[in-house]
N, C-alpha and C. Protein backbone atom coordinates (compact mmCIF):
# COMPACT_ATOMS: atom_id res chain seq x y z
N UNK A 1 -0.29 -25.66 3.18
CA UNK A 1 -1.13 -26.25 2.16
C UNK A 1 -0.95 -25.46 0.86
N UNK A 2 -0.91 -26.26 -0.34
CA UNK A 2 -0.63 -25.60 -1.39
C UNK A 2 -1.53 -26.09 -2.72
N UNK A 3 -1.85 -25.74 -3.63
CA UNK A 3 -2.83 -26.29 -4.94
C UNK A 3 -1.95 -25.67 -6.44
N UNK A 4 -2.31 -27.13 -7.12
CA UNK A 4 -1.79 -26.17 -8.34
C UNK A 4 -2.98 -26.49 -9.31
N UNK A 5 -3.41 -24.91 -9.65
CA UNK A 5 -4.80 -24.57 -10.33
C UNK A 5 -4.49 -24.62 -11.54
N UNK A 6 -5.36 -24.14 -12.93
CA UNK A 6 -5.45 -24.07 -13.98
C UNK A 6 -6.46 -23.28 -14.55
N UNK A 7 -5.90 -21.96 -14.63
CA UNK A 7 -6.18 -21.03 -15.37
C UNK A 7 -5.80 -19.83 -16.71
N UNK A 8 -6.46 -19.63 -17.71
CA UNK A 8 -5.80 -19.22 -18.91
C UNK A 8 -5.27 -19.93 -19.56
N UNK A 9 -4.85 -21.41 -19.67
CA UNK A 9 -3.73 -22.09 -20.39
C UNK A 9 -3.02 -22.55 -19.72
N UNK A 10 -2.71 -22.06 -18.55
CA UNK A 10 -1.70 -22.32 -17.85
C UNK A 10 -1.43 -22.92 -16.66
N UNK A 11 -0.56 -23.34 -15.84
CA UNK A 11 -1.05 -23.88 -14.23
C UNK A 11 0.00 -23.09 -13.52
N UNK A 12 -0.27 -22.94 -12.25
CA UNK A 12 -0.03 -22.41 -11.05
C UNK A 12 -0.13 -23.03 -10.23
N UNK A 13 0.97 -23.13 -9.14
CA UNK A 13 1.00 -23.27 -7.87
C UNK A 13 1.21 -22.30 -6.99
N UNK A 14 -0.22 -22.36 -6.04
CA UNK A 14 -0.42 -20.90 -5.10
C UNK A 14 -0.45 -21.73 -3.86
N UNK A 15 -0.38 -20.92 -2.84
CA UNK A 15 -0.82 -21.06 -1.22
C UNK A 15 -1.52 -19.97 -0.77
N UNK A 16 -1.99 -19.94 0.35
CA UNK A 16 -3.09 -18.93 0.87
C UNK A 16 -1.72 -17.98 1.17
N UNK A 17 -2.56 -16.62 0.82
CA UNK A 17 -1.74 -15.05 1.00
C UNK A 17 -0.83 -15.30 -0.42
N UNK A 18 -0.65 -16.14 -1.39
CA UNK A 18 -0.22 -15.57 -2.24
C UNK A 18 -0.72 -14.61 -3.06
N UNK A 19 0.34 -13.98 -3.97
CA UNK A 19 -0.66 -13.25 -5.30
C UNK A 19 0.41 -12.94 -6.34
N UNK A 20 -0.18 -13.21 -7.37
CA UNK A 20 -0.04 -13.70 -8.80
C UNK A 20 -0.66 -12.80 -9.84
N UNK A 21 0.13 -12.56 -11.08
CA UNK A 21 -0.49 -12.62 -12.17
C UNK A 21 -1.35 -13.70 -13.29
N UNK A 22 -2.71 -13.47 -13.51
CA UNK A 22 -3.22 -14.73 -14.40
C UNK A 22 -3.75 -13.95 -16.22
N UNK A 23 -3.65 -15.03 -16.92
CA UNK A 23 -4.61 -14.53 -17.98
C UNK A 23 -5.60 -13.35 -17.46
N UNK A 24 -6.60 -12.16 -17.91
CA UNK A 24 -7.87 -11.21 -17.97
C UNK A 24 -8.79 -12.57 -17.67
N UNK A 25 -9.12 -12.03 -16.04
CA UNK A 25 -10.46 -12.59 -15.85
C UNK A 25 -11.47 -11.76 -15.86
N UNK A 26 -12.60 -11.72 -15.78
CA UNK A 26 -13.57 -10.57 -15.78
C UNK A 26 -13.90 -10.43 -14.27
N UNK A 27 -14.48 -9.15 -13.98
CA UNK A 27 -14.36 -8.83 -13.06
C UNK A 27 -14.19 -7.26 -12.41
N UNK A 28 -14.32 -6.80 -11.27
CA UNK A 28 -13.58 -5.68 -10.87
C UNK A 28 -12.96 -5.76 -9.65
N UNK A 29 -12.20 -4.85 -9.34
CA UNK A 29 -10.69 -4.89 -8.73
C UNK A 29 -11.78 -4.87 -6.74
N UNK A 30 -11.29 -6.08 -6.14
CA UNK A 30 -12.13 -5.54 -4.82
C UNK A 30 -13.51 -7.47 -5.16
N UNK A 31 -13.69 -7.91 -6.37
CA UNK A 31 -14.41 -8.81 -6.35
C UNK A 31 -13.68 -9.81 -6.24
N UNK A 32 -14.63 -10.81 -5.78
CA UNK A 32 -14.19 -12.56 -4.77
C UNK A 32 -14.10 -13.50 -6.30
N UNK A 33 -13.07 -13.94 -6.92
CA UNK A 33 -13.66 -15.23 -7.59
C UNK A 33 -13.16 -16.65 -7.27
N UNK A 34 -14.02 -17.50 -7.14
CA UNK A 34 -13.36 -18.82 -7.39
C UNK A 34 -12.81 -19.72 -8.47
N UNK A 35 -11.73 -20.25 -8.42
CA UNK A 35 -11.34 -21.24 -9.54
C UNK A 35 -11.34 -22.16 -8.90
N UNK A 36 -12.35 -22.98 -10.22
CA UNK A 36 -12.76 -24.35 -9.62
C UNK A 36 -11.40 -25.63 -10.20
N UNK A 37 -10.62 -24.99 -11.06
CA UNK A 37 -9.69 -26.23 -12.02
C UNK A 37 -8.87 -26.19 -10.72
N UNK A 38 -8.99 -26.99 -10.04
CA UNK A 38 -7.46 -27.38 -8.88
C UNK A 38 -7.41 -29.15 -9.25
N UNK A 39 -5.77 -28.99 -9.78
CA UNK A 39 -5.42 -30.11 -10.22
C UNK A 39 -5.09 -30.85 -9.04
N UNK A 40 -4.30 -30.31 -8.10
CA UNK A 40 -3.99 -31.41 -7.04
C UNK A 40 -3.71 -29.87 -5.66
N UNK A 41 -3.65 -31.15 -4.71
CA UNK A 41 -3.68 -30.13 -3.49
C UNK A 41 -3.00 -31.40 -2.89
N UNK A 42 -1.49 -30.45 -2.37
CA UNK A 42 -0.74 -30.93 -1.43
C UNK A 42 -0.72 -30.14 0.09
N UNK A 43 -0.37 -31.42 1.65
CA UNK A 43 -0.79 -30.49 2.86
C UNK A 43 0.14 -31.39 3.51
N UNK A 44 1.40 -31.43 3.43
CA UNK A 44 2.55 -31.95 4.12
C UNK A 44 2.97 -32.93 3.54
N UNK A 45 2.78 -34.58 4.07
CA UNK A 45 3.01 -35.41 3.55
C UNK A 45 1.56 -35.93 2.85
N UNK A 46 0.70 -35.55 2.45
CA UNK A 46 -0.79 -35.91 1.98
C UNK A 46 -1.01 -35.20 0.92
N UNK A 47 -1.34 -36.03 -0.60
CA UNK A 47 -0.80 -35.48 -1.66
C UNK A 47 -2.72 -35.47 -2.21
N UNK A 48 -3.69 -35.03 -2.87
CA UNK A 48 -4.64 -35.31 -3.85
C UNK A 48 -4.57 -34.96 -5.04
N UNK A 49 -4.18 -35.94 -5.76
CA UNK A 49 -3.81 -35.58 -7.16
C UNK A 49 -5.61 -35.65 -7.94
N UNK A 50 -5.97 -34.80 -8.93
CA UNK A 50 -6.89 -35.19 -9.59
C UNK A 50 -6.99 -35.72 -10.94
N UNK A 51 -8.52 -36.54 -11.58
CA UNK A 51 -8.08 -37.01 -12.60
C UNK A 51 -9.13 -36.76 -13.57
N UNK A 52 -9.00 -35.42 -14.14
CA UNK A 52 -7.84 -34.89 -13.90
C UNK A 52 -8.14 -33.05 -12.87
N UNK A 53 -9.55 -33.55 -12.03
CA UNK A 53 -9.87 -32.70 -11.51
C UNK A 53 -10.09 -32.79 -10.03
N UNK A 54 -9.35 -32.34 -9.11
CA UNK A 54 -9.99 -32.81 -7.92
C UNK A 54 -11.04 -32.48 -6.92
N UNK A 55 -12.14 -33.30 -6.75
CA UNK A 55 -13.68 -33.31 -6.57
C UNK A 55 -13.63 -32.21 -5.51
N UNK A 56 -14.32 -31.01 -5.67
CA UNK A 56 -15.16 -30.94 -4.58
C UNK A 56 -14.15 -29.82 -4.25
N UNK A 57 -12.75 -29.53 -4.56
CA UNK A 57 -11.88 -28.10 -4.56
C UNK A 57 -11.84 -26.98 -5.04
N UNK A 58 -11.71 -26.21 -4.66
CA UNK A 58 -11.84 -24.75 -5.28
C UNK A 58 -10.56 -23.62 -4.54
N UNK A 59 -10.48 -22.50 -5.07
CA UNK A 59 -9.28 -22.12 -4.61
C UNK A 59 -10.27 -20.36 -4.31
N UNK A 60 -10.29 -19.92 -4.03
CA UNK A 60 -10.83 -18.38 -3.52
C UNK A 60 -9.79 -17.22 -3.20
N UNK A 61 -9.92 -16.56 -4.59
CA UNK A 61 -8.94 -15.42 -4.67
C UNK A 61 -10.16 -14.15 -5.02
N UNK A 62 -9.35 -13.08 -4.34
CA UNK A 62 -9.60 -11.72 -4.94
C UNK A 62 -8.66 -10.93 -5.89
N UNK A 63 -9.55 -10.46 -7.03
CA UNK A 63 -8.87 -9.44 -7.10
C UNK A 63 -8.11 -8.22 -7.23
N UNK A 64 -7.25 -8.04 -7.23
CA UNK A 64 -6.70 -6.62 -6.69
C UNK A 64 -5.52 -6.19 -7.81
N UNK A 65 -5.72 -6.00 -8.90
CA UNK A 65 -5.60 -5.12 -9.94
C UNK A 65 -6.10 -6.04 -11.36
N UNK A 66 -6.41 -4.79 -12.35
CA UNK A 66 -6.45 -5.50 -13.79
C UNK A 66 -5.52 -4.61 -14.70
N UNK A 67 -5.00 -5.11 -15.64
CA UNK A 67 -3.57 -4.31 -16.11
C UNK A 67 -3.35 -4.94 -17.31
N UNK A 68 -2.23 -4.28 -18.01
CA UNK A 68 -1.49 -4.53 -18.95
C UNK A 68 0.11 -4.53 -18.84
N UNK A 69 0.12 -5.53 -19.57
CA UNK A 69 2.04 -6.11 -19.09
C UNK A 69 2.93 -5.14 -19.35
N UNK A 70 4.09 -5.42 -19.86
CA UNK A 70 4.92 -4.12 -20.54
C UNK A 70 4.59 -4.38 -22.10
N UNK A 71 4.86 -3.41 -22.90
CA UNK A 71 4.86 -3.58 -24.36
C UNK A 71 5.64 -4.53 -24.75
N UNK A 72 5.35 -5.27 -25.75
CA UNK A 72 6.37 -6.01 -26.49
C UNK A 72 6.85 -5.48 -28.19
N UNK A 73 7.91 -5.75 -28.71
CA UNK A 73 7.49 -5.17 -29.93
C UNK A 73 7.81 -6.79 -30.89
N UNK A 74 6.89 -6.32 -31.65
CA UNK A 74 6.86 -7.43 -32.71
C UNK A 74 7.16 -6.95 -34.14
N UNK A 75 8.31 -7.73 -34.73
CA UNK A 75 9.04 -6.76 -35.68
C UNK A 75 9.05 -7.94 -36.93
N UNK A 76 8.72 -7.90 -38.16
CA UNK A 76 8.52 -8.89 -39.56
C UNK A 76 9.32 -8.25 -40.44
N UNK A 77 9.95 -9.18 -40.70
CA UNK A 77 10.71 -8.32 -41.88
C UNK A 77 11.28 -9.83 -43.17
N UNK A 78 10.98 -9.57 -44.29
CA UNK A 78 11.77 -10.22 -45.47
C UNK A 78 12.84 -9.50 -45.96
N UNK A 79 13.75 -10.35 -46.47
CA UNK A 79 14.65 -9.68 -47.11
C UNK A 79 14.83 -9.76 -48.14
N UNK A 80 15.90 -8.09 -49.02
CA UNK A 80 15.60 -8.29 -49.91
C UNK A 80 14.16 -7.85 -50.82
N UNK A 81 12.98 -7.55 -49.77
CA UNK A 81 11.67 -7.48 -50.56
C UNK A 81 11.11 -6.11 -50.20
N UNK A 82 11.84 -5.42 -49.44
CA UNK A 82 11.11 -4.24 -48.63
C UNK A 82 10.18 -4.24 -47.73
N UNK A 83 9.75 -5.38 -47.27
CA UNK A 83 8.82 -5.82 -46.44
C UNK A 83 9.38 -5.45 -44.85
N UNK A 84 8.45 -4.96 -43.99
CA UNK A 84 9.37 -4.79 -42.80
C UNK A 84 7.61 -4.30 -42.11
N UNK A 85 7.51 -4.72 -40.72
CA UNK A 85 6.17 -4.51 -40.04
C UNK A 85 6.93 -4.42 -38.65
N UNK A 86 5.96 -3.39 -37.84
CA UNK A 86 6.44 -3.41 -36.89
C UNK A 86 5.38 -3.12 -35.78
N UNK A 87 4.99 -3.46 -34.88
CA UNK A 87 3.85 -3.80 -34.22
C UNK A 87 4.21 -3.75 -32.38
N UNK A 88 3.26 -2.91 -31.92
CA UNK A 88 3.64 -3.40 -30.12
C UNK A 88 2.21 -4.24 -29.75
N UNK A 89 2.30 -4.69 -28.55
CA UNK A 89 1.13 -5.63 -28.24
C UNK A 89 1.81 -5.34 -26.38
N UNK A 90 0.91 -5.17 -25.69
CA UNK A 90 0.36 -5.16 -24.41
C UNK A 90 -0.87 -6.07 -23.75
N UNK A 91 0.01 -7.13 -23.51
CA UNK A 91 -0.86 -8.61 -22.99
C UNK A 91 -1.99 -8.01 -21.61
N UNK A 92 -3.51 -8.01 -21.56
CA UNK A 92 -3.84 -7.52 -20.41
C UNK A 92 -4.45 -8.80 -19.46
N UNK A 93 -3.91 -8.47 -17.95
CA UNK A 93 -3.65 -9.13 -17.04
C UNK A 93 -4.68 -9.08 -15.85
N UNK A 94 -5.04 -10.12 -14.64
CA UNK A 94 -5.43 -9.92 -13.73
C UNK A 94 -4.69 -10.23 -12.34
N UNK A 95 -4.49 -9.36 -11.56
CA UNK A 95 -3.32 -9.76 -10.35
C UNK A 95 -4.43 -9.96 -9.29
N UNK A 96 -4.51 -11.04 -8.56
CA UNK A 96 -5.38 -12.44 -7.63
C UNK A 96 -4.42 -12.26 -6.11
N UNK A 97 -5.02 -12.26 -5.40
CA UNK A 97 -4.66 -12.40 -3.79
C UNK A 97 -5.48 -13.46 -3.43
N UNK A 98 -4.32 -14.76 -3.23
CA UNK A 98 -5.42 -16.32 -2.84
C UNK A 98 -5.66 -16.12 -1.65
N UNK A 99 -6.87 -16.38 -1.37
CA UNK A 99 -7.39 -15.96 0.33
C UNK A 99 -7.59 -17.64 1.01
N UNK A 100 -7.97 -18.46 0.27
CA UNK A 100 -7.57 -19.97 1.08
C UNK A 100 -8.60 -20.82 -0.18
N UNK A 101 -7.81 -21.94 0.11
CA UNK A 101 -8.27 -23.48 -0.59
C UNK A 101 -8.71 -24.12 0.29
N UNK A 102 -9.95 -24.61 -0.48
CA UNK A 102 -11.04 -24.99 0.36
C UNK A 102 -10.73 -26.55 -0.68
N UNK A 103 -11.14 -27.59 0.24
CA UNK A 103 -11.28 -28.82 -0.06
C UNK A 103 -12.34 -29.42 0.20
């Protein structure tokens, strides 16, 4: 059985015992949360697509770290003008252990 959720912006497809990086959820490392956005949940040949939410699903992850990505550097520059910026940014993260989808 598998679900693909929607969290941060983004969607995912998890199964139970996976684990993932998502957008900073709140929280601490060791707490239960549920995400309720499960777009569809597939279980062999039996598909529930939602519209655009499907009723009554939820997905139940813990979890088990909060972090920051690697640095990135972000570099501006004109030419010609002396203009030049240079900037790092460290996206911070939550890593989720799906414990099962409940329907």
């Amino acid at each position: 059985m598998y679900a693909i959720i929607r969290t941060g912006g983004k969607q995912y497809q998890v199964a139970s015992g996976d684990r993932l990086r998502v957008e900073k959820l709140e929280g601490v490392v060791g707490d239960t949360v549920e995400l309720a956005d499960v777009l569809m949940i597939g279980d062999g040949d039996q598909v529930k697509i939602g519209q655009p939410l499907v009723d009554g699903a939820r997905v139940s992850a813990r979890i088990v770290e909060q972090g920051k990505a690697k640095k990135i550097i972000v570099f501006k520059k004109k030419r010609r003008k002396g203009y030049r910026l240079k900037n790092g940014h460290r996206q911070p993260y939550t890593a989720l252990q799906i414990k099962e989808i409940l329907v």
